[in-house]
Each structure stands twice: as C-alpha cells, then as structure tokens.
C-alpha atoms as a PDB file:
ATOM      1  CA  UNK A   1      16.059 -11.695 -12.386  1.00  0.00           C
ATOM      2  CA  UNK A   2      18.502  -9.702 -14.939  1.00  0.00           C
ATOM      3  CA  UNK A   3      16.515 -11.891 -17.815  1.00  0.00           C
ATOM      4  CA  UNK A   4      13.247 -11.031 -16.787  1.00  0.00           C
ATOM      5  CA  UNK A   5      14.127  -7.094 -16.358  1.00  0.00           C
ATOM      6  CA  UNK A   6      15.503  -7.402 -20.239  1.00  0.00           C
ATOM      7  CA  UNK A   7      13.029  -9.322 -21.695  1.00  0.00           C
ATOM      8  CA  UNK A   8      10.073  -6.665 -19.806  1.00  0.00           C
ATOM      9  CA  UNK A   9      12.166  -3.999 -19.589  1.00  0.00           C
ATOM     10  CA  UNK A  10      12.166  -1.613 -16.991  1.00  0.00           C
ATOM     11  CA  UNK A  11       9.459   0.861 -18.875  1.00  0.00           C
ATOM     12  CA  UNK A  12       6.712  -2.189 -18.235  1.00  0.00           C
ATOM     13  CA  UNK A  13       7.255  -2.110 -14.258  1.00  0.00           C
ATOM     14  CA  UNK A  14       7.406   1.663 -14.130  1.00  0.00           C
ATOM     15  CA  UNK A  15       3.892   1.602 -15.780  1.00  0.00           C
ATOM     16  CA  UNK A  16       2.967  -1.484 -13.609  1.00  0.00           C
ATOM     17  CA  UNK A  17       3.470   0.824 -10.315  1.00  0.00           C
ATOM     18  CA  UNK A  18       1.518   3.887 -11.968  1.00  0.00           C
ATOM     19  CA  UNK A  19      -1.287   1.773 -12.444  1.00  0.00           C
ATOM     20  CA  UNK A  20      -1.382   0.420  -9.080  1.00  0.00           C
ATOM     21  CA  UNK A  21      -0.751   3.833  -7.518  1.00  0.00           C
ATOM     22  CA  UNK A  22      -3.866   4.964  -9.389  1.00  0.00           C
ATOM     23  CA  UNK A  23      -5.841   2.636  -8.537  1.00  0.00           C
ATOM     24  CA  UNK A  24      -4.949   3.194  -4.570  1.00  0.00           C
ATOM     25  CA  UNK A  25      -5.502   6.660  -4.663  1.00  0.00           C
ATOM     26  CA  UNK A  26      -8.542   6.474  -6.549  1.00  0.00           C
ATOM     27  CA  UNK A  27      -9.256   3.749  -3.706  1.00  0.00           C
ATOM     28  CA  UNK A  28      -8.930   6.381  -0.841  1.00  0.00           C
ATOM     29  CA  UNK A  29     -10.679   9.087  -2.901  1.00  0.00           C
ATOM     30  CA  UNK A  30     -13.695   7.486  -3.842  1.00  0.00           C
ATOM     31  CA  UNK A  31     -14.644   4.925  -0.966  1.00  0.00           C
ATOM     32  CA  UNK A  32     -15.648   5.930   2.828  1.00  0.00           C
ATOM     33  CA  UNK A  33     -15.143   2.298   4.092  1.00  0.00           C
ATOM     34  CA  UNK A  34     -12.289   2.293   6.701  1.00  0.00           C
ATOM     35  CA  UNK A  35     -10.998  -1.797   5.499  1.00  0.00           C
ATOM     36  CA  UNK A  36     -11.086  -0.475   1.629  1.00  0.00           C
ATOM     37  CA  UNK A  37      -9.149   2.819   2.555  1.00  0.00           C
ATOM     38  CA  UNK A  38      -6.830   0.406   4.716  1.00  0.00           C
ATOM     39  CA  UNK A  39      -6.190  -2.095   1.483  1.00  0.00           C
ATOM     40  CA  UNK A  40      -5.872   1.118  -0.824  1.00  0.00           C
ATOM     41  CA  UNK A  41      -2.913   2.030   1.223  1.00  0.00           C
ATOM     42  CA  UNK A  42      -1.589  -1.238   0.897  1.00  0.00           C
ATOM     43  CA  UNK A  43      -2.190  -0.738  -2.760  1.00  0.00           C
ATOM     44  CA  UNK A  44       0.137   2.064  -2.745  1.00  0.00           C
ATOM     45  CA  UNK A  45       2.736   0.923  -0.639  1.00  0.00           C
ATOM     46  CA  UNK A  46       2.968  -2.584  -2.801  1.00  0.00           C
ATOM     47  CA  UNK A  47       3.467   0.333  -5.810  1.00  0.00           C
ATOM     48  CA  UNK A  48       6.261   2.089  -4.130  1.00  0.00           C
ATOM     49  CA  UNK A  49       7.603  -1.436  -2.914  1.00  0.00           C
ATOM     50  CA  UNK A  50       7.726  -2.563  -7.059  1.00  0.00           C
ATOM     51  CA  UNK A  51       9.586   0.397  -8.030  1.00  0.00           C
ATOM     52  CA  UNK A  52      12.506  -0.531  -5.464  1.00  0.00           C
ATOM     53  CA  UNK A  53      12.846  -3.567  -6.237  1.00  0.00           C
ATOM     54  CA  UNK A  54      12.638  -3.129 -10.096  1.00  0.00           C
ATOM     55  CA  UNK A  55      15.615  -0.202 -10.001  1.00  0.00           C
ATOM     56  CA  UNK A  56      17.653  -2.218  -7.456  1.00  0.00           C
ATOM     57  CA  UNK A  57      17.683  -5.131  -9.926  1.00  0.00           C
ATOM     58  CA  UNK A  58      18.199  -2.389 -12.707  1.00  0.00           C
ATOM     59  CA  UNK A  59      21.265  -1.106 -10.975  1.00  0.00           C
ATOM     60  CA  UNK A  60      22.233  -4.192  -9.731  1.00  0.00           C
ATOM     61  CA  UNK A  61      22.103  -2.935  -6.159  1.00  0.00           C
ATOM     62  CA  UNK A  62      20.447  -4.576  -3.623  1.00  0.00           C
ATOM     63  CA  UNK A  63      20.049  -1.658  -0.824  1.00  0.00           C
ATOM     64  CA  UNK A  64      16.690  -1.329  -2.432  1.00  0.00           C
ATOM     65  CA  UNK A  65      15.163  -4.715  -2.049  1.00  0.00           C
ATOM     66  CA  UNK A  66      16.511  -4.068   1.495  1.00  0.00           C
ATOM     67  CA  UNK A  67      14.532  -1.218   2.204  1.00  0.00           C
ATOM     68  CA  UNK A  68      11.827  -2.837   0.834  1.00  0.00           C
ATOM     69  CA  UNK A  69      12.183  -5.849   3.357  1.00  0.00           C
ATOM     70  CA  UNK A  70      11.826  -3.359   6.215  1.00  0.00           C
ATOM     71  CA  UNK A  71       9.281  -1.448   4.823  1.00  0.00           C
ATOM     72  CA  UNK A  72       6.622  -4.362   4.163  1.00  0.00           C
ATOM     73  CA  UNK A  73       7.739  -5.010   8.077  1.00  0.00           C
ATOM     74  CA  UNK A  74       6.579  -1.591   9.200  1.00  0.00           C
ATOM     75  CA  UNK A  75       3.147  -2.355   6.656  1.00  0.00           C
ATOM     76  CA  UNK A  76       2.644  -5.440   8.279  1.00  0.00           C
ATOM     77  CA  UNK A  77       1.950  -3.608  12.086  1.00  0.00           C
ATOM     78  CA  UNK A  78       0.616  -0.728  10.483  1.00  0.00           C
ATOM     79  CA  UNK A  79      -2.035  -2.884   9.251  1.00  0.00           C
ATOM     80  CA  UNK A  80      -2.202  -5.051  12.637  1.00  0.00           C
ATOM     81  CA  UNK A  81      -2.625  -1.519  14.418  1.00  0.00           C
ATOM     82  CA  UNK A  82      -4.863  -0.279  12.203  1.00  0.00           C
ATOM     83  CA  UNK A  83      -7.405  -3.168  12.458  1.00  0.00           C
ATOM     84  CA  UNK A  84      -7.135  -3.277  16.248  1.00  0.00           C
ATOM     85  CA  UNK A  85      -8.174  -0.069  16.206  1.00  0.00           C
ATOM     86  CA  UNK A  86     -11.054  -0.546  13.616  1.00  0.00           C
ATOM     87  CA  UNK A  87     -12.172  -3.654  15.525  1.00  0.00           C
ATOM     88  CA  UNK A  88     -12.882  -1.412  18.306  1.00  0.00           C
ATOM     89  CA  UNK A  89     -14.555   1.558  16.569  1.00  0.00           C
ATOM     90  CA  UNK A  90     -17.064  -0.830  15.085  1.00  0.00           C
ATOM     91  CA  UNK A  91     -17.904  -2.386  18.932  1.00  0.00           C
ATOM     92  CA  UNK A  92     -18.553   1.056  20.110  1.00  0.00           C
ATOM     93  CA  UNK A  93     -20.054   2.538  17.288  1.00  0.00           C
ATOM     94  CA  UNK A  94     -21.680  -0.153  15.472  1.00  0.00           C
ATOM     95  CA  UNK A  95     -19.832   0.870  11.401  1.00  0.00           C
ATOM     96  CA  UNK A  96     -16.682   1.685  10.056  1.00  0.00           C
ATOM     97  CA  UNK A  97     -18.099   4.052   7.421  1.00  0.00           C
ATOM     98  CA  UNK A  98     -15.868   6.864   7.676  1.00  0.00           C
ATOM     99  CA  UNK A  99     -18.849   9.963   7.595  1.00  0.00           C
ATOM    100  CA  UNK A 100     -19.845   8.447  10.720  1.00  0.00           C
ATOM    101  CA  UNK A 101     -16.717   8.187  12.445  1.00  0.00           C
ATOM    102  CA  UNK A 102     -17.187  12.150  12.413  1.00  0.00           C
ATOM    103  CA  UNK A 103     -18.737  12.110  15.609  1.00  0.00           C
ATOM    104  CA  UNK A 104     -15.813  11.099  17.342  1.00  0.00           C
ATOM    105  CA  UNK A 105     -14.015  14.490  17.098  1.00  0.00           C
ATOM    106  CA  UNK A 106     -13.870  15.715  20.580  1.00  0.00           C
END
C-alpha cells in the first residue's frame, strides 16, 4: 500500500474525500427523499473513512484503519436502524418524502 500512496500521492486522496464529501452534503441539501438522505450520509462517512485510512498508511500507523473498522461497524446498524424505522413510517404514512413526515411532530 506504501507504492500506491507514492505513486498517487497523498494530495489525490485528500481531493478524492472532498469530492465525495461534496457530493454527500449536496445529497442531504438538495433531496427530501429519506433512502437518498440515508445513502448521502453514507457518502460522507465513506469520505471521512478514506481520509483515515489514507494518513494511517501515510504515517505508517495503523490506529487509523482501526478506527475505521469500528466506525463502518457503528454505519452498518445505523443504517439497519435507520431503515427499520423508515420501513415503518412508509406503512403508516404511505411516503418517505421528508415535507410530509412534518406531520409527525407532536
């Protein structure tokens, strides 16, 4: 993996996990579909997750590629969570578009 982080360099990954940041945040700006928000997220985490593992290679260190281990564990039941709970919006209420979740404020 040292070869590959010198022949890419570490500029190109940095630049990588901008992108995909962008594009996640955009993601959760711009759409009102619950699933889309959900894989934006995702988008952003996997963004994060890059930029470990591309400085613990950098530094040789693998505490980061660690931390990323756990935290695409904690993703992984976020997301399972997440669509159990979107499963059972859309039986009561029929959509998952977020304006119309609005009516569930109490």
């Amino acid at each position: 993996m040292e070869q590959v982080l010198q022949q890419i360099g570490i500029d190109q990954y940095i630049y990588l996990a901008i992108l995909l940041f962008c594009i996640g945040a955009f993601g959760i700006l711009y759409r009102r579909n619950a699933i889309v928000m959900f894989m934006s997220i995702e988008i952003m985490l996997n963004a994060a997750n890059l930029l470990l593992v591309a400085f613990s290679t950098y530094h040789e260190d693998a505490n980061g590629q660690v931390f990323v281990f756990f935290t695409m564990a904690v993703a992984a039941a976020e997301v399972a969570i997440g669509l159990a709970i979107l499963v059972a919006i859309y039986r009561n209420i029929g959509s998952i578009d977020i304006d119309k979740l609005k009516k569930l404020k109490g």
